[in-house]
N, C-alpha and C. Protein backbone atom coordinates (compact mmCIF):
# COMPACT_ATOMS: atom_id res chain seq x y z
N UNK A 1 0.85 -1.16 0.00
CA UNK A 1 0.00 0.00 0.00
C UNK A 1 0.89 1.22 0.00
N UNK A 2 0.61 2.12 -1.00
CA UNK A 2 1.64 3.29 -1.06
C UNK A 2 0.55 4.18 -0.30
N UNK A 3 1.24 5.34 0.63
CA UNK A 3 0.47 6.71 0.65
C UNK A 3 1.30 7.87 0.07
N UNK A 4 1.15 8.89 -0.69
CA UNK A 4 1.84 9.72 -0.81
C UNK A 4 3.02 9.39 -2.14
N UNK A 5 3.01 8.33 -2.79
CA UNK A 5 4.00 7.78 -3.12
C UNK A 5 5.16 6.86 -2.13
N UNK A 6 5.23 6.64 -0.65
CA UNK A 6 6.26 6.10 -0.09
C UNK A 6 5.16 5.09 0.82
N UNK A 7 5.60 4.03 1.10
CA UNK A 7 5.27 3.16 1.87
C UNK A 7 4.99 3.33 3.71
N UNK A 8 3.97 3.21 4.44
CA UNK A 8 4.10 3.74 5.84
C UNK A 8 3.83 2.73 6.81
N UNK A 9 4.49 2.53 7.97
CA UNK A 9 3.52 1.72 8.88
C UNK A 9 2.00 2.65 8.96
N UNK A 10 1.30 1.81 9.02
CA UNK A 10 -0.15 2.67 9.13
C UNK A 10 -0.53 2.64 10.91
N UNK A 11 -0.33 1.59 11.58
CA UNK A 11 -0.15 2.23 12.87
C UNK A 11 0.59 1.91 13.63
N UNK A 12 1.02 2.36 15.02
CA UNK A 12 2.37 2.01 15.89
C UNK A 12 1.87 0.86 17.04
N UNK A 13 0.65 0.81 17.09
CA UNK A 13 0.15 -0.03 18.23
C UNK A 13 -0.66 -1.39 17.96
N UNK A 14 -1.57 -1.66 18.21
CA UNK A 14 -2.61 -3.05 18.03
C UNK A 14 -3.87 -2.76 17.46
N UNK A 15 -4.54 -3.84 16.61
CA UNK A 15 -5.70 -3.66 15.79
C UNK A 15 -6.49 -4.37 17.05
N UNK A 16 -7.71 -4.13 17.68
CA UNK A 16 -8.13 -4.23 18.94
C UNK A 16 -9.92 -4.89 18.44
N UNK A 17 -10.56 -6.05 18.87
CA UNK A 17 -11.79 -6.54 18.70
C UNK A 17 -12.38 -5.66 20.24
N UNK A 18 -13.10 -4.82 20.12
CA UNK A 18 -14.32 -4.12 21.04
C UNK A 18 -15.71 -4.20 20.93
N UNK A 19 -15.91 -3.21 21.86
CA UNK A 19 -17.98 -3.43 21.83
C UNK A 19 -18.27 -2.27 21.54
N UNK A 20 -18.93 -1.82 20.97
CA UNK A 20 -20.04 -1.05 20.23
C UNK A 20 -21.61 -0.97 20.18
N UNK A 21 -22.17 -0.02 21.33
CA UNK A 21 -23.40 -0.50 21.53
C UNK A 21 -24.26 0.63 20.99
N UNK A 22 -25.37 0.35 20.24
CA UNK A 22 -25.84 1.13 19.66
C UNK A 22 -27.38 1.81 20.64
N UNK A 23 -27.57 2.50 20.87
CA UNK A 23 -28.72 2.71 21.89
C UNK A 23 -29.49 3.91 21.20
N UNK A 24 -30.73 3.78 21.19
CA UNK A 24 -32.03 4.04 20.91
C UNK A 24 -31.84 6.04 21.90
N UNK A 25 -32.10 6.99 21.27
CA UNK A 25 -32.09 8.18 22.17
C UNK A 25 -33.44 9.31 21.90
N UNK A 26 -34.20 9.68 22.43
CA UNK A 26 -34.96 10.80 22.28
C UNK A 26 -33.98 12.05 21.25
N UNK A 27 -34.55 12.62 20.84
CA UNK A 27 -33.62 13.49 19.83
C UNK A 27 -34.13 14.97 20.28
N UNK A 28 -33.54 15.21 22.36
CA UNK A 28 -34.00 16.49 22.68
C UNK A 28 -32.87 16.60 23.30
N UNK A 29 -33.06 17.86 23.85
CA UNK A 29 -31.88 18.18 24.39
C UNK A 29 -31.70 17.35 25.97
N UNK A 30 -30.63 17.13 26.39
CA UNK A 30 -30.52 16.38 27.62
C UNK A 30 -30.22 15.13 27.64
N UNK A 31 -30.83 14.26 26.28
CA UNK A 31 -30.82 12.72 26.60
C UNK A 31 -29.45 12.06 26.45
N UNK A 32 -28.62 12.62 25.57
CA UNK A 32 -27.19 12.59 25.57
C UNK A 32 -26.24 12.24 26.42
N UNK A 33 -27.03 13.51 27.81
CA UNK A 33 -25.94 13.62 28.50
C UNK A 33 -26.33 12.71 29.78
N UNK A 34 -27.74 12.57 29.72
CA UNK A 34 -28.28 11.54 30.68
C UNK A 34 -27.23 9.81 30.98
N UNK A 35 -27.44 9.84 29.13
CA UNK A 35 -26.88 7.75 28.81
C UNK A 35 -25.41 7.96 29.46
N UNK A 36 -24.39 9.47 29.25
CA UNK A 36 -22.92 9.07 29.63
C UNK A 36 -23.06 9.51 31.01
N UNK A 37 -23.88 10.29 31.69
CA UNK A 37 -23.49 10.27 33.06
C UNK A 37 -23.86 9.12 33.43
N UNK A 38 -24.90 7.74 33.09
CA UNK A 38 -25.42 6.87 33.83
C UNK A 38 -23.67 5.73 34.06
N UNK A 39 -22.96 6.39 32.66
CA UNK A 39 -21.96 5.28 32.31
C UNK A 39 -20.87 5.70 33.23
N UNK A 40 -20.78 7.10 33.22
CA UNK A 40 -19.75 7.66 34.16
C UNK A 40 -20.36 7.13 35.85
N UNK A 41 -21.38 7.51 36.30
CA UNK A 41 -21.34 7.24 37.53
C UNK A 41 -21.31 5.81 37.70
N UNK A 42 -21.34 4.94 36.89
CA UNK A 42 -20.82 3.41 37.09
C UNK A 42 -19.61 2.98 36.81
N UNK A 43 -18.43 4.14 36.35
CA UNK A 43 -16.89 3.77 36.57
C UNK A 43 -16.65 3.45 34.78
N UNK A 44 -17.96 3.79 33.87
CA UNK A 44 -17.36 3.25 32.67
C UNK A 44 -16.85 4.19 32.17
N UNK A 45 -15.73 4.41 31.51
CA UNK A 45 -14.75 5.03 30.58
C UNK A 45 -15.61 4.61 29.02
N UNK A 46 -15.86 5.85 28.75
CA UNK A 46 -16.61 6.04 27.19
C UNK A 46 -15.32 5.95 25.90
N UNK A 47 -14.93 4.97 25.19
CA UNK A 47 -13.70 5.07 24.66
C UNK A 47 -13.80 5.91 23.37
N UNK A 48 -15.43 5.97 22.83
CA UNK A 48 -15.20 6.63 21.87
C UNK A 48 -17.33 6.84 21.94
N UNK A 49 -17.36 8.10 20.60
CA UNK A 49 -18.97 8.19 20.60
C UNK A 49 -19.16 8.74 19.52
N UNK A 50 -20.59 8.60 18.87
CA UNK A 50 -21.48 9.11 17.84
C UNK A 50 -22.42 9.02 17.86
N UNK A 51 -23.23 10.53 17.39
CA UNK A 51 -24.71 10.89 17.60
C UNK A 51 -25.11 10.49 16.13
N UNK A 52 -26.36 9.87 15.80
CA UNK A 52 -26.98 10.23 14.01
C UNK A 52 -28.76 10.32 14.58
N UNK A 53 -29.03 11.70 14.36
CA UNK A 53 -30.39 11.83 14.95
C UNK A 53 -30.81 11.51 13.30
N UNK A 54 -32.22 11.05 13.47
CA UNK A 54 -33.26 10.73 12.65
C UNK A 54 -33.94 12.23 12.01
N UNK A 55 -33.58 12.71 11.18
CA UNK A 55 -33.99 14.05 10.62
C UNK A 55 -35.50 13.37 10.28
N UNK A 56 -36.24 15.00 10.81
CA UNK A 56 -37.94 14.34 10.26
C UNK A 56 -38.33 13.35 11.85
N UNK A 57 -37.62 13.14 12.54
CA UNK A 57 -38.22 12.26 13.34
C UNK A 57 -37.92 12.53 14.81
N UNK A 58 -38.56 12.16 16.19
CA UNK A 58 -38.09 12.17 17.14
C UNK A 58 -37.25 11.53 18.12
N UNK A 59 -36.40 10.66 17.51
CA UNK A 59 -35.36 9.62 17.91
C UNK A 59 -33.94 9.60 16.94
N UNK A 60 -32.83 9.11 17.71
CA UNK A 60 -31.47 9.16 16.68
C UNK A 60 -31.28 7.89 17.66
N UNK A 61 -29.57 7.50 16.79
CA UNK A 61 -29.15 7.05 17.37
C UNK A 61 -27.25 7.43 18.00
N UNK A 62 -27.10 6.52 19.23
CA UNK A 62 -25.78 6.97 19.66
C UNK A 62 -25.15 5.69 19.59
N UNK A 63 -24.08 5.93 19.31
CA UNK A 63 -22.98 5.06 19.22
C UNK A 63 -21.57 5.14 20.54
N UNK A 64 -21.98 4.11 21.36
CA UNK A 64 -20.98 4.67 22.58
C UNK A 64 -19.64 2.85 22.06
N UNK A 65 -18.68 3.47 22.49
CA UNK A 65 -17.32 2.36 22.01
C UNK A 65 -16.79 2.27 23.64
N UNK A 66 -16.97 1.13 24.18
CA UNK A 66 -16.47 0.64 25.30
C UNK A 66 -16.04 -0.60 25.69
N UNK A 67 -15.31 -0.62 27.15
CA UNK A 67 -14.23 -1.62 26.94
C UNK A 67 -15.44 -2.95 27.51
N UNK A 68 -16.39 -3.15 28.13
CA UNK A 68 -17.34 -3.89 28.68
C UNK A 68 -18.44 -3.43 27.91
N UNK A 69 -18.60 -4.19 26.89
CA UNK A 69 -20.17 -4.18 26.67
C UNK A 69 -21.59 -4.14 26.94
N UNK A 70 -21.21 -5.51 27.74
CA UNK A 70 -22.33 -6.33 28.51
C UNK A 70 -22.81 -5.70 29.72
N UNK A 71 -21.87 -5.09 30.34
CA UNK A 71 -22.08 -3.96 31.94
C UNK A 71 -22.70 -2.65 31.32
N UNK A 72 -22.48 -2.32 30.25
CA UNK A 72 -22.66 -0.94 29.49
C UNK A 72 -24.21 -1.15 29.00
N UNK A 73 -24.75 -2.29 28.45
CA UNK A 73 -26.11 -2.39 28.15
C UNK A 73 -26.60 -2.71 29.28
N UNK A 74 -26.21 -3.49 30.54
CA UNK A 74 -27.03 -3.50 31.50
C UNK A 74 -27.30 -2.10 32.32
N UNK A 75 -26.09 -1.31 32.84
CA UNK A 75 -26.18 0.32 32.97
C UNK A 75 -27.18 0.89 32.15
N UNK A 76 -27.22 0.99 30.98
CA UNK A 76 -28.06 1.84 30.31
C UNK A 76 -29.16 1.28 30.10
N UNK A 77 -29.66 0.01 30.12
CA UNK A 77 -31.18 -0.59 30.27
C UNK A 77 -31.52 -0.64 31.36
N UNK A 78 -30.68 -0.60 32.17
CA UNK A 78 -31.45 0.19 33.99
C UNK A 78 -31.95 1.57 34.14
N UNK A 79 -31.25 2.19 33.71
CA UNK A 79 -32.15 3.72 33.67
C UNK A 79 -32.78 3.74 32.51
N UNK A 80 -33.46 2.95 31.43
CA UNK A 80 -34.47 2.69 30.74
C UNK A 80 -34.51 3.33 29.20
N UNK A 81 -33.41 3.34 28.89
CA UNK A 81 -33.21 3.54 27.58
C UNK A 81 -32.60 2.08 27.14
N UNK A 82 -33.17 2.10 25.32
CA UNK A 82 -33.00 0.83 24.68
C UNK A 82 -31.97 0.54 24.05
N UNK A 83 -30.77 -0.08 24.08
CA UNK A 83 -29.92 -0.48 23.55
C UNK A 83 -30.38 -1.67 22.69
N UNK A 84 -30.18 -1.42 21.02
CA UNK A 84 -30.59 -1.36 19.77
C UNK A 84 -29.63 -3.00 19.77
N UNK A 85 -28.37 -3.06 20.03
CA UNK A 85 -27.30 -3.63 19.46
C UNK A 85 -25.83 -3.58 20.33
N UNK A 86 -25.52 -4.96 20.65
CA UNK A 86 -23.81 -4.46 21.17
C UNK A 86 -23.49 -5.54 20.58
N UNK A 87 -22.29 -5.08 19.23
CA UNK A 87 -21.12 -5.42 18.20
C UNK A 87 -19.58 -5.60 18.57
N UNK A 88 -19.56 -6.65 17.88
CA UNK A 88 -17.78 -6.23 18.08
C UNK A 88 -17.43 -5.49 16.71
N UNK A 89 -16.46 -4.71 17.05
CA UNK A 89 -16.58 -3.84 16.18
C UNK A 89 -14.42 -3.01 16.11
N UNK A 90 -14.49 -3.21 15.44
CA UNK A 90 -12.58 -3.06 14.85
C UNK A 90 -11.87 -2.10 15.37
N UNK A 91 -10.81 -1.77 16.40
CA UNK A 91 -9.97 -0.34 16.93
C UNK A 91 -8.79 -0.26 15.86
N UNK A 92 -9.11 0.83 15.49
CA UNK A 92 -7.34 1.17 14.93
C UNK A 92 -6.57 1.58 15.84
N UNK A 93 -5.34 1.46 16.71
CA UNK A 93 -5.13 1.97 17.38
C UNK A 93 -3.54 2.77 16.83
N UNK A 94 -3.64 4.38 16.90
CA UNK A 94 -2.52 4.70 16.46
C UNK A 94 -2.19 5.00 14.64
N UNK A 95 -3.10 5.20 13.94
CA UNK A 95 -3.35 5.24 12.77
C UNK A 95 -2.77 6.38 12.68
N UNK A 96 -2.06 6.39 11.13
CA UNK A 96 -1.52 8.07 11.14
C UNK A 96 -2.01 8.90 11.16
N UNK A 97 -1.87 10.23 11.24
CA UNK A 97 -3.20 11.04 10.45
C UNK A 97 -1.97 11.80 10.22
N UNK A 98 -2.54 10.90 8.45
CA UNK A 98 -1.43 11.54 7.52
C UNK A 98 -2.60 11.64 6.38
N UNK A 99 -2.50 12.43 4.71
CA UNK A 99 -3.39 12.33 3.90
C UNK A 99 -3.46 10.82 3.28
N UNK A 100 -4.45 10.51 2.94
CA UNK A 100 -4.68 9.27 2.02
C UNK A 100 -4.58 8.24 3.19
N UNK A 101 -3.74 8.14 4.13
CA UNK A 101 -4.11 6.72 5.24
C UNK A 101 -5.28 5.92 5.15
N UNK A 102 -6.18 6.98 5.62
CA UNK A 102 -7.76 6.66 5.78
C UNK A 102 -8.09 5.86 4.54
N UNK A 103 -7.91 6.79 3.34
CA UNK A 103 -8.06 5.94 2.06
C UNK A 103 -7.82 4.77 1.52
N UNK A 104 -6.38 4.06 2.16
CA UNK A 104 -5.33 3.03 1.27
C UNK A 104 -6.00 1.96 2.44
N UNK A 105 -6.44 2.66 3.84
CA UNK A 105 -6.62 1.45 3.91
C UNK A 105 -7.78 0.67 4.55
N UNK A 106 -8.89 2.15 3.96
CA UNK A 106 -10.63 1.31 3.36
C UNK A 106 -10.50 0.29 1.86
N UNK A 107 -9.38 0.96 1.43
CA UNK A 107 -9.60 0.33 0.17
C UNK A 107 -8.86 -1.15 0.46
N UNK A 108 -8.13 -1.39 1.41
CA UNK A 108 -7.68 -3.05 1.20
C UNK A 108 -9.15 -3.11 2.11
N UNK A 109 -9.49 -2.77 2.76
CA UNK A 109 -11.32 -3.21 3.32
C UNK A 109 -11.44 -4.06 2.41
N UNK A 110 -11.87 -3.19 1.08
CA UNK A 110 -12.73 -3.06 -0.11
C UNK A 110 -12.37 -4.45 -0.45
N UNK A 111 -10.61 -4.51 -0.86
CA UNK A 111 -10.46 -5.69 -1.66
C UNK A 111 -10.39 -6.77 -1.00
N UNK A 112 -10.59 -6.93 -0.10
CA UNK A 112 -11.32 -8.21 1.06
C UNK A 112 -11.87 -8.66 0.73
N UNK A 113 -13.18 -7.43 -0.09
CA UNK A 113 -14.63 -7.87 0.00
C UNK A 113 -15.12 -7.25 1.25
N UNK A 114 -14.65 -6.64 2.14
CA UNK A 114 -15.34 -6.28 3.47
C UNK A 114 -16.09 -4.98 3.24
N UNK A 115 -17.38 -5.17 3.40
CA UNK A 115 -18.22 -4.02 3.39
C UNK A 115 -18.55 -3.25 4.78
N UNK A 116 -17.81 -1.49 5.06
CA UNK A 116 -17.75 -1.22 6.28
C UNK A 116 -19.38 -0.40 6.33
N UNK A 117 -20.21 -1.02 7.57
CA UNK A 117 -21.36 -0.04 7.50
C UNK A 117 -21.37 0.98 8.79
N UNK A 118 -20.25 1.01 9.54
CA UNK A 118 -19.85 1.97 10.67
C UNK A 118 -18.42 2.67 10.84
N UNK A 119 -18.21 3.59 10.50
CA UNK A 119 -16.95 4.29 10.87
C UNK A 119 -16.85 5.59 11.82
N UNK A 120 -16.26 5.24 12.39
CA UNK A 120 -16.12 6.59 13.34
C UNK A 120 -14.90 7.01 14.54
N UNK A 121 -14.35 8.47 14.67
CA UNK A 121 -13.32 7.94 15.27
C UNK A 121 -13.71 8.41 16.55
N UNK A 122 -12.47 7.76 17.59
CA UNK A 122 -12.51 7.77 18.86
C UNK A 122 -11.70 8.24 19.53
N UNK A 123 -11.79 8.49 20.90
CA UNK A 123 -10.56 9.37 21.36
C UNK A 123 -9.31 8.56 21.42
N UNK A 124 -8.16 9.69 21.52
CA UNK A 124 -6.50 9.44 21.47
C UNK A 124 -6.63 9.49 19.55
N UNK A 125 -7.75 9.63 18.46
CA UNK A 125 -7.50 9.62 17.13
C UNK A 125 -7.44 7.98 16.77
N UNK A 126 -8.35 7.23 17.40
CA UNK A 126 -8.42 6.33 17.09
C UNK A 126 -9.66 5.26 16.17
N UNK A 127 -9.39 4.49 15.47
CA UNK A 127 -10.43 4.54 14.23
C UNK A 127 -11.40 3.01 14.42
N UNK A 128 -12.51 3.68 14.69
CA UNK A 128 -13.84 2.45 14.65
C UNK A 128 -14.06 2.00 13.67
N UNK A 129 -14.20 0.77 12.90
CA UNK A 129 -14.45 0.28 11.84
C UNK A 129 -15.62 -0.85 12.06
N UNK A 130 -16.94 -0.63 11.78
CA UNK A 130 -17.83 -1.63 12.32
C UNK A 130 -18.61 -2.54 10.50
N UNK A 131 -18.29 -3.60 10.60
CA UNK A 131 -18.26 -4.59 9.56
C UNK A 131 -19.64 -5.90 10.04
N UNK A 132 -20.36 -6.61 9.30
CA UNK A 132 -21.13 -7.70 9.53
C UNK A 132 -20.38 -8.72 8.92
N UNK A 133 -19.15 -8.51 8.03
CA UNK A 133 -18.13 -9.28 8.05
C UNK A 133 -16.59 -9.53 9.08
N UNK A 134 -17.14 -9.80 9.58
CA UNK A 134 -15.89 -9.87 11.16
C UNK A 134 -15.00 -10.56 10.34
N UNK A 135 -14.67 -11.89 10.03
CA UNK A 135 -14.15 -12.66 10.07
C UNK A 135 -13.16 -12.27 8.52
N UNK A 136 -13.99 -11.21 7.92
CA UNK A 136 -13.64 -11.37 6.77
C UNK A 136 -12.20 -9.81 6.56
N UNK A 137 -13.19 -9.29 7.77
CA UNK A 137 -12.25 -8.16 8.38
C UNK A 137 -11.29 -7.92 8.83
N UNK A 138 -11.35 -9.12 10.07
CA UNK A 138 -10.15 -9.54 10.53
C UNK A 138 -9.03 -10.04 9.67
N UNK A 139 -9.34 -10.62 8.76
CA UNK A 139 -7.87 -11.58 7.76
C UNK A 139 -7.67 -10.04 6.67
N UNK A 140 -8.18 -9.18 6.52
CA UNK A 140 -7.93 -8.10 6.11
C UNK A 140 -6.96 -7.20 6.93
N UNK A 141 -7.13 -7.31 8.59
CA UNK A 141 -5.93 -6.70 9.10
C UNK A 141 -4.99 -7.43 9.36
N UNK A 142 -5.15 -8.75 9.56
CA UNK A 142 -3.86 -9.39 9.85
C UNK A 142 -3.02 -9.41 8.43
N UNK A 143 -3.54 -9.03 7.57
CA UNK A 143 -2.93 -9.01 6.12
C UNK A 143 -2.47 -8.09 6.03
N UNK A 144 -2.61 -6.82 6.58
CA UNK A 144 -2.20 -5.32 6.19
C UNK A 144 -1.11 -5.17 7.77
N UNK A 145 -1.57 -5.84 8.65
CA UNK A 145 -0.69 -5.93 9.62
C UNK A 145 0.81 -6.72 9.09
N UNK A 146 0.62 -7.95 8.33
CA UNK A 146 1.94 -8.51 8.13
C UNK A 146 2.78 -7.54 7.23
N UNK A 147 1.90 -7.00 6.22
CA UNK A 147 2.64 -6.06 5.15
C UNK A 147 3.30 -4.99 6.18
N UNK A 148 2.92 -3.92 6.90
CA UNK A 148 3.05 -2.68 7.47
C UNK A 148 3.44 -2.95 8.65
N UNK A 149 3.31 -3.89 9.30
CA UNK A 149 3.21 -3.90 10.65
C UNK A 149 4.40 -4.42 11.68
């Protein structure tokens, strides 16, 4: 994979399997901040997040990236909001942010065959990649890991 014309490690650290829980939100002001204080006052560290409200409608959804899943949907289905979905879902950890990175290396995604239907990044600049091809995903990084890595 070239970027730029020269060859790069694409990241310095570990490609990481996480949880990704997708939860159901009122689309007013407040409900936001309701789901991460429930997570904060239970000791969870939010590793990463994304809002997509439903334009036209009164519900979105949030995307919270954490290290316990399973504690994270039980937290947030105790104070009574619906968690939609918890995924494992791909960490880049340490990705450059250099131009074209992002690009060279959706596109070995691509030539996998891996179709990504979640991207988003997370804190420290770190990159969510959420796939219904796991398996197919995974031999995509261990492949770009042996090349770069």
């Amino acid at each position: 994979m070239a970027v730029g014309g020269h060859h790069w490690a694409l990241w310095n650290s570990e490609v990481l399997i996480v949880k990704d829980l997708s939860v159901s939100l009122a689309d007013r002001p407040g409900t936001g901040a309701k789901v991460t204080q429930v997570l904060a006052d239970a000791g969870m560290n939010i590793e990463g997040v994304c809002y997509f409200p439903h334009r036209g409608q009164t519900w979105g959804v949030v995307h919270v990236l954490l290290d316990d899943g399973e504690k994270g949907r039980d937290v947030i289905e105790a104070t009574g909001f619906e968690v939609r979905e918890v995924r494992d879902v791909i960490l880049v950890d340490g990705l450059m942010d250099r131009p074209g990175v992002l690009a060279a290396l959706l596109e070995d995604f691509a030539d996998h065959g891996v179709n990504i239907d979640l991207l988003y990044m997370a804190s420290k600049s770190r990159l969510v990649i959420g796939t219904e091809q796991m398996h197919e995903a995974r031999e995509g990084v261990r492949t770009i890991e042996a090349t770069f890595g």
